[in-house]
N, C-alpha and C. Protein backbone atom coordinates (compact mmCIF):
# COMPACT_ATOMS: atom_id res chain seq x y z
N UNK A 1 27.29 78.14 109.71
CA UNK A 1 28.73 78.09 109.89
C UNK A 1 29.04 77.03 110.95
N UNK A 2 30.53 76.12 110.16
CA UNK A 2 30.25 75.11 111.57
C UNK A 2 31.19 75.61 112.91
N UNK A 3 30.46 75.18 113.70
CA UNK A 3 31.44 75.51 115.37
C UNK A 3 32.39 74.82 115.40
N UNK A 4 32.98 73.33 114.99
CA UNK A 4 34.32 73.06 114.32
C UNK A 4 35.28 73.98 114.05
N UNK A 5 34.73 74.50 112.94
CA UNK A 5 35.64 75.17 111.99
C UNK A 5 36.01 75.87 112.75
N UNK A 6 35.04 77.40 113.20
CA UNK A 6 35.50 77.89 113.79
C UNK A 6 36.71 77.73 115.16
N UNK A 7 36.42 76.90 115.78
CA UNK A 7 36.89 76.39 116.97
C UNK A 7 38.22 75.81 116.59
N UNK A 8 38.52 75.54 115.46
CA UNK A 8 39.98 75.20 114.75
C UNK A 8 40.23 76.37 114.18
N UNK A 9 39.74 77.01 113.71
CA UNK A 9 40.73 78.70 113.23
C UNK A 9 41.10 79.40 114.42
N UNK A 10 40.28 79.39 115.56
CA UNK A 10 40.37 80.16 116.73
C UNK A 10 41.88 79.85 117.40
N UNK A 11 42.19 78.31 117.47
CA UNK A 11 43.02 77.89 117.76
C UNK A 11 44.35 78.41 116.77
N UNK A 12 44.10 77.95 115.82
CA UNK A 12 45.40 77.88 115.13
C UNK A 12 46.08 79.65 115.11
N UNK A 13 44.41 80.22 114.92
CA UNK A 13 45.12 82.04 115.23
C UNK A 13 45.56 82.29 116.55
N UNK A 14 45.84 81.61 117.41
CA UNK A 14 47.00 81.71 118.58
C UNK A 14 48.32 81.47 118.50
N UNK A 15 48.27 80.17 117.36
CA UNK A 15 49.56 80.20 117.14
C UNK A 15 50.17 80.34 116.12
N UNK A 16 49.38 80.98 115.27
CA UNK A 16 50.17 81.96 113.90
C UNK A 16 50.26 83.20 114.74
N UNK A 17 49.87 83.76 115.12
CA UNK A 17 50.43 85.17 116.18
C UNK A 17 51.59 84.94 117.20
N UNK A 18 51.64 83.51 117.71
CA UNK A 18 52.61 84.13 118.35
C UNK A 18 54.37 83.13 117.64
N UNK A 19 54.38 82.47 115.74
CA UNK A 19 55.13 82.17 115.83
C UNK A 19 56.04 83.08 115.23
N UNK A 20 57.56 82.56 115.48
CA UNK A 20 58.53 83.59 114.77
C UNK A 20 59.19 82.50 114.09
N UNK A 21 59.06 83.13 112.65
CA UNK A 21 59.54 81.82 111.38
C UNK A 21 61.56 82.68 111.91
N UNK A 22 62.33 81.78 112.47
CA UNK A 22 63.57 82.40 112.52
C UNK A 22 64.92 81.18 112.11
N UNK A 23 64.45 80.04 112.13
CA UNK A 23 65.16 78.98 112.28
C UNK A 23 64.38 78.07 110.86
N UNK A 24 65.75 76.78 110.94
CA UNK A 24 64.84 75.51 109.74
C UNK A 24 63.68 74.96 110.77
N UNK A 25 64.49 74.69 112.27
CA UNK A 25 62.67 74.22 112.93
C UNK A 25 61.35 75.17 112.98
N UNK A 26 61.44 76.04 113.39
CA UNK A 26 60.45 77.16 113.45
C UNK A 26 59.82 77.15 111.97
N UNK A 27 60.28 77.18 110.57
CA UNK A 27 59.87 77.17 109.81
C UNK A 27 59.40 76.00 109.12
N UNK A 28 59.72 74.63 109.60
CA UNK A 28 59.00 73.40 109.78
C UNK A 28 57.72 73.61 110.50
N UNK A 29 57.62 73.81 111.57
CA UNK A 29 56.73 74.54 112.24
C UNK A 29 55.67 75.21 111.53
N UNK A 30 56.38 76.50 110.83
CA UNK A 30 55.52 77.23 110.02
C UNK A 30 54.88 76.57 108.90
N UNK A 31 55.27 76.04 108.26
CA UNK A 31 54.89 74.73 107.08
C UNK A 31 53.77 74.13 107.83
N UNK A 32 53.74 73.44 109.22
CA UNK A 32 52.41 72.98 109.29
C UNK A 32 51.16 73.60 109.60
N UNK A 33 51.63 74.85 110.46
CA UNK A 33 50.42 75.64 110.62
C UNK A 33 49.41 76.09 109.62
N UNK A 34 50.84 76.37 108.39
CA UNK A 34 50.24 77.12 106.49
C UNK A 34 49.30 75.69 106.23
N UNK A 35 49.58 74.84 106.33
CA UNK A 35 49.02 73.82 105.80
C UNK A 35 47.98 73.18 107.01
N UNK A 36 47.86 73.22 108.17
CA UNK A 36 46.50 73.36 108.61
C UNK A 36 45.68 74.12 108.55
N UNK A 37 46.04 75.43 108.15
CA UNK A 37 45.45 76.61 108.17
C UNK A 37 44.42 76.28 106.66
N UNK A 38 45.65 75.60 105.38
CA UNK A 38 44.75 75.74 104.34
C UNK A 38 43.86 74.62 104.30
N UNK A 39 43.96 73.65 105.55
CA UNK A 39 42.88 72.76 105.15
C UNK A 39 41.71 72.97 105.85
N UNK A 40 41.62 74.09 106.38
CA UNK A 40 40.44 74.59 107.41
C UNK A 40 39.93 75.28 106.20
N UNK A 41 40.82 76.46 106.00
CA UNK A 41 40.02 77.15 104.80
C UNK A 41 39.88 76.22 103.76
N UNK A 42 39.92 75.43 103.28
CA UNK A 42 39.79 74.33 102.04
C UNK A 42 38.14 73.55 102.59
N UNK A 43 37.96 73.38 104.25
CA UNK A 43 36.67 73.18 104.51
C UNK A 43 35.76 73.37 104.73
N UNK A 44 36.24 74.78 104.70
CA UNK A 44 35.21 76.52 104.80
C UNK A 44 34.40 76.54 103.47
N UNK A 45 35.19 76.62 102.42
CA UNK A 45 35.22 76.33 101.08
C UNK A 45 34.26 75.11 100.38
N UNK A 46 34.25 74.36 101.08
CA UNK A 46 33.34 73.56 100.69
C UNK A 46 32.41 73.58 101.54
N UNK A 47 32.40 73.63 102.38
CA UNK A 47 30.59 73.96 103.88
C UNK A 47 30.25 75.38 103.00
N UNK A 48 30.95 76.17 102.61
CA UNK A 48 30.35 77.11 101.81
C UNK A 48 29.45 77.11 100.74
N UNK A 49 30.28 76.54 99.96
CA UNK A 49 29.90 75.79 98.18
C UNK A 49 28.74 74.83 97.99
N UNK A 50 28.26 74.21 99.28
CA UNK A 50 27.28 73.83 99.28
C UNK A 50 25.91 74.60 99.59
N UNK A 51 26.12 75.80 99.77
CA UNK A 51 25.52 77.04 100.30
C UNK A 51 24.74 77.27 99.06
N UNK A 52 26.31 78.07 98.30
CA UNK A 52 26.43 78.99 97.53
C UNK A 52 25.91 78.17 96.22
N UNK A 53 25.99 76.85 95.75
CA UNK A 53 26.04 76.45 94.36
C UNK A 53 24.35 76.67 94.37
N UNK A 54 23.23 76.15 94.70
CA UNK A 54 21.92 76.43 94.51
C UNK A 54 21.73 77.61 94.17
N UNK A 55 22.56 78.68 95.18
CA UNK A 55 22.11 80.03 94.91
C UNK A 55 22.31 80.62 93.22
N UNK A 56 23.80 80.44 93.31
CA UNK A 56 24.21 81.02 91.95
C UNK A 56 23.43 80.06 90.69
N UNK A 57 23.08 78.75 90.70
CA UNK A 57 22.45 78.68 89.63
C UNK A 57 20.98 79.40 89.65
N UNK A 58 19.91 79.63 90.55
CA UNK A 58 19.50 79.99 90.82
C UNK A 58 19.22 81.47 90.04
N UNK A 59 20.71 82.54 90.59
CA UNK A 59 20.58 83.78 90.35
C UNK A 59 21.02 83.50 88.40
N UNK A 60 21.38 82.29 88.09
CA UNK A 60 22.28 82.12 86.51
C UNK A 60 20.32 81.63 85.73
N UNK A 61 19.49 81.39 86.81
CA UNK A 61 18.40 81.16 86.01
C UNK A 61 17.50 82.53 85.60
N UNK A 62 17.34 82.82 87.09
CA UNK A 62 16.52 84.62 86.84
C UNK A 62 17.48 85.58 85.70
N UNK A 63 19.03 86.11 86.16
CA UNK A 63 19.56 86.50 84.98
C UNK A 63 19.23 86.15 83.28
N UNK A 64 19.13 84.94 83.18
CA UNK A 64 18.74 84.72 81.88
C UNK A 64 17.63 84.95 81.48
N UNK A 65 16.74 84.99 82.61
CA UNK A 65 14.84 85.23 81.95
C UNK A 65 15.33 86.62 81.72
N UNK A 66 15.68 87.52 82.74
CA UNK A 66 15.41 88.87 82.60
C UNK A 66 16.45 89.64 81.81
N UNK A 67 17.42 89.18 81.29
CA UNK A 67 18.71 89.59 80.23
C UNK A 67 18.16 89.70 79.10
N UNK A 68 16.83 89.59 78.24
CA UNK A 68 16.65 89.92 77.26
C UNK A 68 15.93 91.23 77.19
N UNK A 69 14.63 91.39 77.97
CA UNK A 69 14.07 92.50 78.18
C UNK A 69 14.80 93.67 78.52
N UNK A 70 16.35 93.65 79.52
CA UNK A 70 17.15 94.54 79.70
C UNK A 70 17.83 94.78 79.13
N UNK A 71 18.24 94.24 78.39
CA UNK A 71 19.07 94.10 77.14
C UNK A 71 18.36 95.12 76.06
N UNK A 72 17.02 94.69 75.62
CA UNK A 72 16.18 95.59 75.40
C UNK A 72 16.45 97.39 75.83
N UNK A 73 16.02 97.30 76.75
CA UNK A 73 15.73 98.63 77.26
C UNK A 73 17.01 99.38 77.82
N UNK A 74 17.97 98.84 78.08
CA UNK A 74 19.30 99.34 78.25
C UNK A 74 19.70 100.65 77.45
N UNK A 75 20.12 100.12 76.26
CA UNK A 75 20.05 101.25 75.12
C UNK A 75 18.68 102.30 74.54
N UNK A 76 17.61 101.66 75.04
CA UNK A 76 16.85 102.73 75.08
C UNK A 76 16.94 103.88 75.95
N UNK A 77 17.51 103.68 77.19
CA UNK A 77 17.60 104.66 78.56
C UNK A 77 18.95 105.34 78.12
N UNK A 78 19.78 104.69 78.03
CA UNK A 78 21.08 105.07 77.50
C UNK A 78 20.65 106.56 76.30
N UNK A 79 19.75 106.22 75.24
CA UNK A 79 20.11 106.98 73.79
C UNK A 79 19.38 108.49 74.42
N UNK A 80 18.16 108.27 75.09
CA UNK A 80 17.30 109.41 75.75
C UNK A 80 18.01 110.19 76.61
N UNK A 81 19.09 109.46 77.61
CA UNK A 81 19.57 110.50 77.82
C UNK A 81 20.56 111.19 77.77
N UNK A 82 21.27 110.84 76.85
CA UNK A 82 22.09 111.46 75.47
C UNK A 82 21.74 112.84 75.31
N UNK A 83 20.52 112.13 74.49
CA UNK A 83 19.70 112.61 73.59
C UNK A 83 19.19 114.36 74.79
N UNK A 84 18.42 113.87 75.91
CA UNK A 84 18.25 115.11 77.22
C UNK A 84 19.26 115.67 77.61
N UNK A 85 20.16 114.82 77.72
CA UNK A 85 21.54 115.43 78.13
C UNK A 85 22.13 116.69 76.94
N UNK A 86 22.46 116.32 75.92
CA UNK A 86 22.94 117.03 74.74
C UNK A 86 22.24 118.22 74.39
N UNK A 87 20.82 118.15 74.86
CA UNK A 87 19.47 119.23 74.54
C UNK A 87 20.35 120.35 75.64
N UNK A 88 20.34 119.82 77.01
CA UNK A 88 20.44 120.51 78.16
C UNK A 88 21.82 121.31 78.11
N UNK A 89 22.63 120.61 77.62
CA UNK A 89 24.40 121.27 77.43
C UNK A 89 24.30 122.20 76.19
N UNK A 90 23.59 122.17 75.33
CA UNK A 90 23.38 123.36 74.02
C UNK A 90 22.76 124.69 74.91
N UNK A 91 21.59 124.45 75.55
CA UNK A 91 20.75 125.67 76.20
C UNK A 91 22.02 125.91 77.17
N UNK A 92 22.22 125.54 77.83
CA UNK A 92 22.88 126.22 79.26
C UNK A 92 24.54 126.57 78.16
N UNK A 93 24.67 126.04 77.68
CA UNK A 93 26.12 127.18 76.52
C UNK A 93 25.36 128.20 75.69
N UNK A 94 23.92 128.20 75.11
CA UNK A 94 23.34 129.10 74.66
C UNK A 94 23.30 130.42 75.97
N UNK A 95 22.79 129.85 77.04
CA UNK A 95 22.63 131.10 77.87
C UNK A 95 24.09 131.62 78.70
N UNK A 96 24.72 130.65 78.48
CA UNK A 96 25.90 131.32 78.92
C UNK A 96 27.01 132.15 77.32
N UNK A 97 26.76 132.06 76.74
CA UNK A 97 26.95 132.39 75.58
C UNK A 97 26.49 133.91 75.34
N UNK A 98 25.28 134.09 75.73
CA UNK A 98 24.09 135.65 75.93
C UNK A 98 25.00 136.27 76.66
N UNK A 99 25.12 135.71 78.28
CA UNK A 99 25.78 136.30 78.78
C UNK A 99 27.44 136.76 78.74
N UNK A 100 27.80 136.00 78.31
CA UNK A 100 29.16 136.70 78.36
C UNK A 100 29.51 137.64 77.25
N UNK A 101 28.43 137.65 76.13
CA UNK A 101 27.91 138.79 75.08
C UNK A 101 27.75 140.17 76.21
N UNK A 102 26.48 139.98 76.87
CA UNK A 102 26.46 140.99 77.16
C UNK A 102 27.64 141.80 78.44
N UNK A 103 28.21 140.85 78.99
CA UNK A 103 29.55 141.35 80.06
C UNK A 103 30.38 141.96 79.08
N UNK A 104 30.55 141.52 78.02
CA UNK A 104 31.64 141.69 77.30
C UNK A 104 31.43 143.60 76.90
N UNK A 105 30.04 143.53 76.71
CA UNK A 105 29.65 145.05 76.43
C UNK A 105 29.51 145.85 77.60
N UNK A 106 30.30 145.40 78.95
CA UNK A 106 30.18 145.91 80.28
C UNK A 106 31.27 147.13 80.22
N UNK A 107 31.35 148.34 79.60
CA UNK A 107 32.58 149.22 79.79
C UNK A 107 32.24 150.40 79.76
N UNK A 108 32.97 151.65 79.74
CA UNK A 108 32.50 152.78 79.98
C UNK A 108 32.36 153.26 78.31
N UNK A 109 31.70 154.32 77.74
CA UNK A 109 31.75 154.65 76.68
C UNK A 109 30.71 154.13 75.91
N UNK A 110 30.46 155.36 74.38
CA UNK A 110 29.24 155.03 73.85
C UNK A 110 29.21 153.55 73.53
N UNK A 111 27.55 153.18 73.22
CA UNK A 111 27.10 152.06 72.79
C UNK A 111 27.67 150.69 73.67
N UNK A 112 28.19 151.04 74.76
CA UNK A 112 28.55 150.13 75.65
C UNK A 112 27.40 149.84 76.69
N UNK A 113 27.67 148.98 78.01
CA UNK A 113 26.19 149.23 78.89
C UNK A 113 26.75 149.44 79.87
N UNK A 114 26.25 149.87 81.01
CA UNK A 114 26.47 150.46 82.61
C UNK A 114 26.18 149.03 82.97
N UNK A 115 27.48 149.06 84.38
CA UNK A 115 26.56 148.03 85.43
C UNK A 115 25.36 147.37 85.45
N UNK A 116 24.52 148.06 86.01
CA UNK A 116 23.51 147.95 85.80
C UNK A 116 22.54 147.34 85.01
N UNK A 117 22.44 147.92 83.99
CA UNK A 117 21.85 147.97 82.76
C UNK A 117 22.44 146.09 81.91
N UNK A 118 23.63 146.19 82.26
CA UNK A 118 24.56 144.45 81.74
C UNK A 118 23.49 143.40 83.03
N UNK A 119 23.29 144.15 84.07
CA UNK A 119 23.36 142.89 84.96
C UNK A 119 21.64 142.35 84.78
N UNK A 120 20.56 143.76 84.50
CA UNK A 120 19.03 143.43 84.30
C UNK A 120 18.99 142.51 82.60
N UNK A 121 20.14 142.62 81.96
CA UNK A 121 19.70 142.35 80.60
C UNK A 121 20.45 140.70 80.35
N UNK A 122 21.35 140.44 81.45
CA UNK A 122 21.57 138.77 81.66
C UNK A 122 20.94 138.52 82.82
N UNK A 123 20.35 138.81 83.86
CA UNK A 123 19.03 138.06 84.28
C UNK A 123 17.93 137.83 83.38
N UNK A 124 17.45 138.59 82.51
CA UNK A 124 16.49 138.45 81.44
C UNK A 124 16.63 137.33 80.40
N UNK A 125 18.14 136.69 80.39
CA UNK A 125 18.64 136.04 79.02
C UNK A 125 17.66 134.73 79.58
N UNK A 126 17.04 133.73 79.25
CA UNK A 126 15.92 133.07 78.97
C UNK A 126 16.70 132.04 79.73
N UNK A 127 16.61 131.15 80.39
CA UNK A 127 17.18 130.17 81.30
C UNK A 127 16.72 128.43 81.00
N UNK A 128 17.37 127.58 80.61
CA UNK A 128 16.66 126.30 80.52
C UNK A 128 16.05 125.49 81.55
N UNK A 129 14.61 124.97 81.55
CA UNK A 129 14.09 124.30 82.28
C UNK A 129 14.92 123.62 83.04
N UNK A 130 15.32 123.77 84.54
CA UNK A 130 15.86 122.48 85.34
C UNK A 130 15.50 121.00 85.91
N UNK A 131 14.02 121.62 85.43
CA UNK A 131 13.48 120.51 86.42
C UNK A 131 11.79 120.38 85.33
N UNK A 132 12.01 119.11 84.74
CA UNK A 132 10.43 118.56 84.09
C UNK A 132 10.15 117.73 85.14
N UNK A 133 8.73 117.54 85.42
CA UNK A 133 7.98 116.79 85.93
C UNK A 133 6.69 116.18 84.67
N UNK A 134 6.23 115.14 84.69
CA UNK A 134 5.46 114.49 83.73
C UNK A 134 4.58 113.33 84.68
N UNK A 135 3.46 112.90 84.03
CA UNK A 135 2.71 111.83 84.80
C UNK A 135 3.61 110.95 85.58
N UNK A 136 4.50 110.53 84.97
CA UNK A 136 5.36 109.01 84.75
C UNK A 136 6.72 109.36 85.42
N UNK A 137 7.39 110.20 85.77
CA UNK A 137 7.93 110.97 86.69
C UNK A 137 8.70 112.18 85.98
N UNK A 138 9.72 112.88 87.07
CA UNK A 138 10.57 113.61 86.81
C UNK A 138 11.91 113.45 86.18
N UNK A 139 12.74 114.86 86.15
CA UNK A 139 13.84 115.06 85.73
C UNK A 139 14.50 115.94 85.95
N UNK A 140 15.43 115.90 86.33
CA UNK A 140 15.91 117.12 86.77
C UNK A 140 17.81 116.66 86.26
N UNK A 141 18.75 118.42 86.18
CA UNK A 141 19.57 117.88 85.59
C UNK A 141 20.68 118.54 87.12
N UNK A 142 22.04 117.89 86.93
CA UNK A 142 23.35 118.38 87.52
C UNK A 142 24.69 118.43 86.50
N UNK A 143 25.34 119.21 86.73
CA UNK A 143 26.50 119.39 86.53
C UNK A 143 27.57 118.03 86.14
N UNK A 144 27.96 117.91 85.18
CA UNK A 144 29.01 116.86 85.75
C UNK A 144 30.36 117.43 84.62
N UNK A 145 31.46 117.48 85.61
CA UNK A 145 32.70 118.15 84.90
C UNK A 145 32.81 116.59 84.03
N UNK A 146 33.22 116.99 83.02
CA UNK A 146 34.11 115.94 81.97
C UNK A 146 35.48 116.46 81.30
N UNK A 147 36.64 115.41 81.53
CA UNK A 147 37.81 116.02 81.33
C UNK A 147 37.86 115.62 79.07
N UNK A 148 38.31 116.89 78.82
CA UNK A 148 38.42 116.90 77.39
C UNK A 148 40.02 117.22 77.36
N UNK A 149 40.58 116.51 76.64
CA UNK A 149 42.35 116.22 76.38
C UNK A 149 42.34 117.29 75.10
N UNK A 150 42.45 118.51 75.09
CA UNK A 150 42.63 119.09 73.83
C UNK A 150 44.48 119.09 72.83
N UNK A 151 45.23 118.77 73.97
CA UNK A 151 46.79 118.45 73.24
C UNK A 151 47.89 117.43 74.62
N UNK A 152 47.33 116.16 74.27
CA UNK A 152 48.51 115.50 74.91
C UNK A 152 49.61 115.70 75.14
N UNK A 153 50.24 116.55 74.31
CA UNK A 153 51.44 116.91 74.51
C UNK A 153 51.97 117.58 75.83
N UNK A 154 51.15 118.26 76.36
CA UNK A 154 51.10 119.73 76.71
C UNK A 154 50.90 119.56 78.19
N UNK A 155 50.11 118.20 78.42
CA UNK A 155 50.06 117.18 79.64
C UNK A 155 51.51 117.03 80.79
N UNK A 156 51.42 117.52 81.25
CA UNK A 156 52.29 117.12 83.03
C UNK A 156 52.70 115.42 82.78
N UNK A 157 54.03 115.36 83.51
CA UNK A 157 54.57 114.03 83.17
C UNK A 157 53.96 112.97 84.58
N UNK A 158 53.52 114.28 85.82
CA UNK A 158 52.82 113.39 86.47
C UNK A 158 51.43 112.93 86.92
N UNK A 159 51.18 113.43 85.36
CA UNK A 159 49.43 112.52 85.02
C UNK A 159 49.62 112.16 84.47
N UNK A 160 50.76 111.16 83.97
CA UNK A 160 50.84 110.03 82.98
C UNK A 160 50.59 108.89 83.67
N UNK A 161 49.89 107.45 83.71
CA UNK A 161 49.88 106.51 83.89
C UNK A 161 50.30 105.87 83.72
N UNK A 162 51.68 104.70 84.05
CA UNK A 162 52.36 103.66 83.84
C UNK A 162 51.52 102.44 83.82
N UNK A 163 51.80 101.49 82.77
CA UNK A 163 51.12 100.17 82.24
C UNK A 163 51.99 99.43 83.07
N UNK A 164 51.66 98.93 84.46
CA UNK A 164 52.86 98.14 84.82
C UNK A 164 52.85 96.60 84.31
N UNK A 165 51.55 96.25 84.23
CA UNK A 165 51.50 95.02 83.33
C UNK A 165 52.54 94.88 82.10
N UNK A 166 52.14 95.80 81.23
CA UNK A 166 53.10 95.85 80.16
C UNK A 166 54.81 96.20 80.10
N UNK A 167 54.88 96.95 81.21
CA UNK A 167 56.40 96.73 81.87
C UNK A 167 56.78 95.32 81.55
N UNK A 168 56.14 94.88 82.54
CA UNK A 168 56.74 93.44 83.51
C UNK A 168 56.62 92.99 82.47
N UNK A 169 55.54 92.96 81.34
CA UNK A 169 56.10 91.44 80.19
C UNK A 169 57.11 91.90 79.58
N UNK A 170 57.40 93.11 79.35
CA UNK A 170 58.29 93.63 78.16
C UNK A 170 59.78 93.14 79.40
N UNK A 171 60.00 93.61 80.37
CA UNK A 171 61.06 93.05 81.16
C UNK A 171 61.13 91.41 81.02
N UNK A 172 60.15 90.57 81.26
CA UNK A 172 60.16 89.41 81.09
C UNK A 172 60.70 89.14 80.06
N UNK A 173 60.22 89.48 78.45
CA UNK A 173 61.20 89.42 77.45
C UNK A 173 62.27 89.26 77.53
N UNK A 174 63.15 90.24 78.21
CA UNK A 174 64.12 90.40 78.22
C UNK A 174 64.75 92.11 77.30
N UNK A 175 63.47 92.89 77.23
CA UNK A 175 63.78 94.31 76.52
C UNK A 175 63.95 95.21 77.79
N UNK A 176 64.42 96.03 77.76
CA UNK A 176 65.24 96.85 78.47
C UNK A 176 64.02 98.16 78.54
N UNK A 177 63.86 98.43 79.86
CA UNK A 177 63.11 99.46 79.99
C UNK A 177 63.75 100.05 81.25
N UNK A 178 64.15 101.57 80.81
CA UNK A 178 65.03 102.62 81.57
C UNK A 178 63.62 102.85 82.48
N UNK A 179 64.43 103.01 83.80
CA UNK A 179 63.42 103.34 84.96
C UNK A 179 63.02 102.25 85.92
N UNK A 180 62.56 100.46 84.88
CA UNK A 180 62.13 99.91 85.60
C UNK A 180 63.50 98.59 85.54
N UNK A 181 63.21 97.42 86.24
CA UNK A 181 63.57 96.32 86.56
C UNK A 181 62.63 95.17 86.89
N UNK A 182 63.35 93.80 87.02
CA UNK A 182 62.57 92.88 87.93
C UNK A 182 63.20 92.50 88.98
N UNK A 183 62.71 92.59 90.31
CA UNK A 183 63.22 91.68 91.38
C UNK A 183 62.28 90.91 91.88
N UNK A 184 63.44 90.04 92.50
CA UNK A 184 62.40 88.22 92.70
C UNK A 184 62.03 88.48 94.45
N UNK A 185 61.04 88.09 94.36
CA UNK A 185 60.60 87.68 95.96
C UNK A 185 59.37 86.22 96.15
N UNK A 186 60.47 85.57 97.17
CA UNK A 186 59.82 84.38 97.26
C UNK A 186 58.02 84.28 98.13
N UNK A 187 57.83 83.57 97.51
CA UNK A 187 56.31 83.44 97.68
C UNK A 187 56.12 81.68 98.17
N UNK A 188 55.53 81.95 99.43
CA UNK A 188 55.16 79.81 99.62
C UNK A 188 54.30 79.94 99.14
N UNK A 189 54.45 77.87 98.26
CA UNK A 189 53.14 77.69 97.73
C UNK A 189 53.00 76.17 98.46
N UNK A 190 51.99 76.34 99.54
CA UNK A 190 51.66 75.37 100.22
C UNK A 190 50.81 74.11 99.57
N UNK A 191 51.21 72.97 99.84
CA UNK A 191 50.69 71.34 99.40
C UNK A 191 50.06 71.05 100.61
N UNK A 192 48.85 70.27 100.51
CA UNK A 192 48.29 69.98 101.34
C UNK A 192 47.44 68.48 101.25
């Protein structure tokens, strides 16, 4: 990093802090600071780029050797554990399935079961492996909630997501969308 540079940003961040854009001079003013400011960063940018360009072709050479083999094996890791995953969510709804069979027969009266008797006969219901171990390593599984949309309709209006992209072009058009608008706010675009 050069001590230049720095030593010119250091400066100039004294006096972007202490100006007040309030007047046409002050904001003449401000115009040159924006525009020394971007030619520091414009030389950052290039003391950089001379850094950075070796690297990235560099990382654009290894990516390409190794993008086919992963490419490869991507979807192999992907389908297996699908494939483990899908095994593991059938057993653990199978055993929860036993059980709520047998709660369900938790009441007083014939051919029903006691306390008891419900709670020794779903500890017994057969439990799926949590945890394989193999030469080549392990596995083990967790929980993961997944949200399933069974009737959109039926959905809260404030878990809907607004497309604001698609707003703003449809406003740009000139089509009318209740709720929203456009307002303008000026933006400098500094020359240097």
């Amino acid at each position: 990093m050069s001590n230049e540079l720095t030593t010119q940003s250091q400066v100039l961040q004294k006096s972007a802090d202490s100006i007040v854009i309030d007047s046409a001079e002050t904001m003449t003013s401000g115009t040159e600071l924006l525009s020394q400011a971007n030619k520091i960063l414009d030389n950052v940018k290039k003391e950089k780029e001379t850094v950075l360009k070796p690297l990235r072709e560099a990382t654009k050479a290894e990516n390409s050797r190794w993008k086919p083999l992963e490419d490869q094996l991507k979807p192999i890791v992907a389908m297996l554990r699908e494939k483990l995953g899908a095994y593991q969510t059938a057993e653990m709804n199978r055993k929860r399935a036993e059980e709520e069979k047998i709660a369900a027969r938790m009441k007083p009266g014939r051919g029903n079961l006691k306390a008891g008797t419900a709670i020794k006969q779903m500890a017994s219901v057969e439990a799926p492996e949590d945890k394989v171990t193999t030469d080549s390593g392990g596995l083990s599984f967790r929980e993961k909630k997944v949200l399933k949309i069974t009737d959109e309709k039926l959905i809260p209006k404030q878990y809907w997501i607004i497309d604001e992209d698609a707003v703003l072009a449809a406003l740009k058009e000139g089509k009318k969308v209740k709720g929203a608008e456009i307002t303008i706010e000026m933006t400098p675009v500094n020359k240097r």
